[in-house]
C-alpha atoms as a PDB file:
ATOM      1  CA  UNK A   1      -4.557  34.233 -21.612  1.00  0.00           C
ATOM      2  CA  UNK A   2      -3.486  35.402 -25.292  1.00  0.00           C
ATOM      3  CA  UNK A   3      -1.323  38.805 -25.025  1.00  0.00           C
ATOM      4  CA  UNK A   4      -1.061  40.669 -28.140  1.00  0.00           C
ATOM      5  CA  UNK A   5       1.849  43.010 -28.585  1.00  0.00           C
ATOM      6  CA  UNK A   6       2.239  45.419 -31.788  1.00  0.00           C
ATOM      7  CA  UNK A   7       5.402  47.111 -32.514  1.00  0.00           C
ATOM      8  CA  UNK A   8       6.647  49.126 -35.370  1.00  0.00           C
ATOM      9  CA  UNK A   9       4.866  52.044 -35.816  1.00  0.00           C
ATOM     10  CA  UNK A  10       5.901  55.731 -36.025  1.00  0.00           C
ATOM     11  CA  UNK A  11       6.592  59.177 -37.991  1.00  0.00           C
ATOM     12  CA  UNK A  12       6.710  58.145 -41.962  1.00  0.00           C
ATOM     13  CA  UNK A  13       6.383  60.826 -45.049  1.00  0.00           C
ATOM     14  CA  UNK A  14       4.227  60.255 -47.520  1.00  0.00           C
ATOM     15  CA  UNK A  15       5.119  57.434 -50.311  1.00  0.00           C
ATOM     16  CA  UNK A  16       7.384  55.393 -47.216  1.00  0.00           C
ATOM     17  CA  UNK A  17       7.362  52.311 -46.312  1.00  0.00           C
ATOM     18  CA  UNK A  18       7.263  50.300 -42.136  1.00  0.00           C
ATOM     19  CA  UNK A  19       7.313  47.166 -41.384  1.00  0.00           C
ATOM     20  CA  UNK A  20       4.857  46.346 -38.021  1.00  0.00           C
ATOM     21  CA  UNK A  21       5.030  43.321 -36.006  1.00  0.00           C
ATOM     22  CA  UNK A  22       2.487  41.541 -33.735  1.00  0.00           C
ATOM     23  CA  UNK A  23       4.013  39.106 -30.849  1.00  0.00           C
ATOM     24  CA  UNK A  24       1.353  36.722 -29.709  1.00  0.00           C
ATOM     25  CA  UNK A  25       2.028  34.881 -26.732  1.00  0.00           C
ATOM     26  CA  UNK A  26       0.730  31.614 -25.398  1.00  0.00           C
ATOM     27  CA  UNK A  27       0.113  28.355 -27.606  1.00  0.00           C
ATOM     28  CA  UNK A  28      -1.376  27.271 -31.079  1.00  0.00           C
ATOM     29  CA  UNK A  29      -0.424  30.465 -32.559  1.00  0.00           C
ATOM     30  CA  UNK A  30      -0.710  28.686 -36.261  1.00  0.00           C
ATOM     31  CA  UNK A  31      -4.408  27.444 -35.756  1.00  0.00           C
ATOM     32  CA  UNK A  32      -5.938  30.941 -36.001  1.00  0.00           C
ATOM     33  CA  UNK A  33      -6.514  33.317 -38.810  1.00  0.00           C
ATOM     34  CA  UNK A  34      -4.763  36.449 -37.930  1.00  0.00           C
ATOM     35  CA  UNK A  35      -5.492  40.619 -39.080  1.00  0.00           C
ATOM     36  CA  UNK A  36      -4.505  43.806 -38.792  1.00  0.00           C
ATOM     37  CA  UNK A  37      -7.144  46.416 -38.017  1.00  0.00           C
ATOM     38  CA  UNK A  38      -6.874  50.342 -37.441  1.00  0.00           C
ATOM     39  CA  UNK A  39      -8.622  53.011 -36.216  1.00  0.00           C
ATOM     40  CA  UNK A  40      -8.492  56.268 -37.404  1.00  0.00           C
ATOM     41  CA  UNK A  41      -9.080  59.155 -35.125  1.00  0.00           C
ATOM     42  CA  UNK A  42     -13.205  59.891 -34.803  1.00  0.00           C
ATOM     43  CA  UNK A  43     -13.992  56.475 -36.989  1.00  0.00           C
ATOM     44  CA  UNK A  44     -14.736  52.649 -36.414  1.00  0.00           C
ATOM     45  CA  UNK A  45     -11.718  49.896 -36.595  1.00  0.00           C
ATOM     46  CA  UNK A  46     -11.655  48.547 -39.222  1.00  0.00           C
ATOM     47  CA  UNK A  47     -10.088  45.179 -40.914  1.00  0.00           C
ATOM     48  CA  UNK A  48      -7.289  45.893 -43.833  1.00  0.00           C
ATOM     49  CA  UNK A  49      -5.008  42.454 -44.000  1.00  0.00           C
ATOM     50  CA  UNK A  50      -6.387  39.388 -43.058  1.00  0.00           C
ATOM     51  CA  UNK A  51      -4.040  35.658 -42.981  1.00  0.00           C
ATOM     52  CA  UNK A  52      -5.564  32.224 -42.476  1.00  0.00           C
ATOM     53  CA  UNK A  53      -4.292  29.242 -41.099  1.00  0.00           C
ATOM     54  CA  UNK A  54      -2.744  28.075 -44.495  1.00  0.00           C
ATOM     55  CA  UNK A  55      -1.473  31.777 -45.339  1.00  0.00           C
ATOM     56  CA  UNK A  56      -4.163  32.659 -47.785  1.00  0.00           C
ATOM     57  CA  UNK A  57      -4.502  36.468 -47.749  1.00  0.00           C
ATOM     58  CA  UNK A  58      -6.632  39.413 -48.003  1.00  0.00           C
ATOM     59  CA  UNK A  59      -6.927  43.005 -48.404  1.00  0.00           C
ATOM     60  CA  UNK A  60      -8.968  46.194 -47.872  1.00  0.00           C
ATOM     61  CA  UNK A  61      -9.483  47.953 -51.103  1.00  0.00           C
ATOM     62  CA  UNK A  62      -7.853  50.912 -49.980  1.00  0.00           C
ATOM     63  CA  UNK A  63      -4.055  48.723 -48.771  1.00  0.00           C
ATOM     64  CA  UNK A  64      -4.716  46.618 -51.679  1.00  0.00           C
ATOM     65  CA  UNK A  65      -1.271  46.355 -53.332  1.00  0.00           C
ATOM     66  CA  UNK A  66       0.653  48.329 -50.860  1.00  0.00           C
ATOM     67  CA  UNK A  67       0.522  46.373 -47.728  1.00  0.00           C
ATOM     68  CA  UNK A  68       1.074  42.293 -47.357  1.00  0.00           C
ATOM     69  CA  UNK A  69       0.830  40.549 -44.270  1.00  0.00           C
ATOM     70  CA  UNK A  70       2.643  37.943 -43.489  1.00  0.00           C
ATOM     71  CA  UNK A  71       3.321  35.414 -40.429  1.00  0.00           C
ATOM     72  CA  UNK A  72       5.882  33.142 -38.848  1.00  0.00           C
ATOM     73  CA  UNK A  73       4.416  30.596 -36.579  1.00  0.00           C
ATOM     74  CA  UNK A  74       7.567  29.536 -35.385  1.00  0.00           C
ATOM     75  CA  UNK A  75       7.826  33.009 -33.884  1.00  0.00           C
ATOM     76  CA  UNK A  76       4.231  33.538 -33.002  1.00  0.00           C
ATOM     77  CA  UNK A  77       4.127  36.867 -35.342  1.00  0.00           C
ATOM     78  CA  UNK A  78       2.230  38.304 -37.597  1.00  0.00           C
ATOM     79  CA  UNK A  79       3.718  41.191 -40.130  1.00  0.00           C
ATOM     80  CA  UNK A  80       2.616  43.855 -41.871  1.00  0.00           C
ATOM     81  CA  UNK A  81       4.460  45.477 -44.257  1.00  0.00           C
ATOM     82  CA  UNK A  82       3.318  49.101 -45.680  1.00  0.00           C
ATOM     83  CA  UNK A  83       4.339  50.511 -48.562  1.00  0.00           C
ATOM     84  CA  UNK A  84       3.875  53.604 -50.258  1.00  0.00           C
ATOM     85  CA  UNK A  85       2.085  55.109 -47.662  1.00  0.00           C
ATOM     86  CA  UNK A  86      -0.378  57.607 -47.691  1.00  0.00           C
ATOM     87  CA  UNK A  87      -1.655  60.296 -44.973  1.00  0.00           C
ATOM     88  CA  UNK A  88      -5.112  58.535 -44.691  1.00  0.00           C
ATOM     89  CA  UNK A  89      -2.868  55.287 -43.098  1.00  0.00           C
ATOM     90  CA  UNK A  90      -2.313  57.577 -40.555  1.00  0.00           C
ATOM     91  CA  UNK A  91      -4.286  55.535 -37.730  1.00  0.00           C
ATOM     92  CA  UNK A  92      -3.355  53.359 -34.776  1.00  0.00           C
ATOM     93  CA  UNK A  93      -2.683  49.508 -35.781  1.00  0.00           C
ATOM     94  CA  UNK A  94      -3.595  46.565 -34.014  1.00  0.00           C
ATOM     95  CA  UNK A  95      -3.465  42.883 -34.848  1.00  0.00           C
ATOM     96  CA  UNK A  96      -5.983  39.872 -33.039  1.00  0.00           C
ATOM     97  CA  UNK A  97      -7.144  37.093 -34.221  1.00  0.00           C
ATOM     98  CA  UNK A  98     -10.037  36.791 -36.789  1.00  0.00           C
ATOM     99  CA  UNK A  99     -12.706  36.341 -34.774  1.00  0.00           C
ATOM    100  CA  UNK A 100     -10.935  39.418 -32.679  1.00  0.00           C
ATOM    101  CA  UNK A 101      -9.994  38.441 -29.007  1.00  0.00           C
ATOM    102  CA  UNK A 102      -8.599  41.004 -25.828  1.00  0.00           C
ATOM    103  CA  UNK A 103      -7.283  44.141 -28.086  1.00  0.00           C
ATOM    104  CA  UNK A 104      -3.631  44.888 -27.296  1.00  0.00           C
ATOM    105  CA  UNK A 105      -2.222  48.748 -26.533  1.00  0.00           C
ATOM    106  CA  UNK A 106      -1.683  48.773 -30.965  1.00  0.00           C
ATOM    107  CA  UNK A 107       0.989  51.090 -32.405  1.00  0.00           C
ATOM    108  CA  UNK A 108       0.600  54.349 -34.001  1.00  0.00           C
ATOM    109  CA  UNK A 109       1.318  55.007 -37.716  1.00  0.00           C
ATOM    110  CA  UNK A 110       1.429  58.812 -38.695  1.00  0.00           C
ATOM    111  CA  UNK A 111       2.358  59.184 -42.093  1.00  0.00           C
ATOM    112  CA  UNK A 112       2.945  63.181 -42.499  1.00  0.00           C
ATOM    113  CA  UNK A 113       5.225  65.680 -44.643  1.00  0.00           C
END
């Protein structure tokens, strides 16, 4: 059974930057495409970085150019790395597999003066 573990998250000001990780244990970590999603308090998940297999990527309109995911099969992780962040990030962050699997416990991003 895939276990999905998130890490990175926290207390940011506006126009900062985090890095969030994603552990995935188990094998054949490099055959699946790979996201990060979100949730925002009172609204749906929702997809914003997406990786395939061969590292093609792609973004929500509204991370476009601030966040890039990344991954390191060696290490079975996926990245995300936010930039110039904005208080509408603010949302709990979870990566899976694209199509999505178990949902790990995600990490919480608050970005807040």
């Amino acid at each position: 059974q895939v276990q999905l573990v998130e890490s990175g998250g926290g207390l940011v000001q506006p126009g900062g930057s985090l890095r969030l990780s994603c552990a995935a244990s188990g094998s054949s970590f490099s055959i699946y495409h790979m996201g990060w999603y979100r949730q925002a308090p009172g609204k749906q998940r929702e997809l914003v970085a997406a990786i395939t297999r061969d590292d093609s990527t792609s973004y929500a309109d509204s991370v476009k150019g601030r966040f890039t995911i990344s991954r390191d099969n060696a290490k079975n992780t996926v990245y995300l790395q936010m930039n110039s962040l904005k208080a509408e990030d603010t949302a709990v962050y979870y990566c899976n597999r694209i199509p999505s699997i178990e949902w790990g416990q995600g990490t919480q991003v608050t970005v807040s003066s």
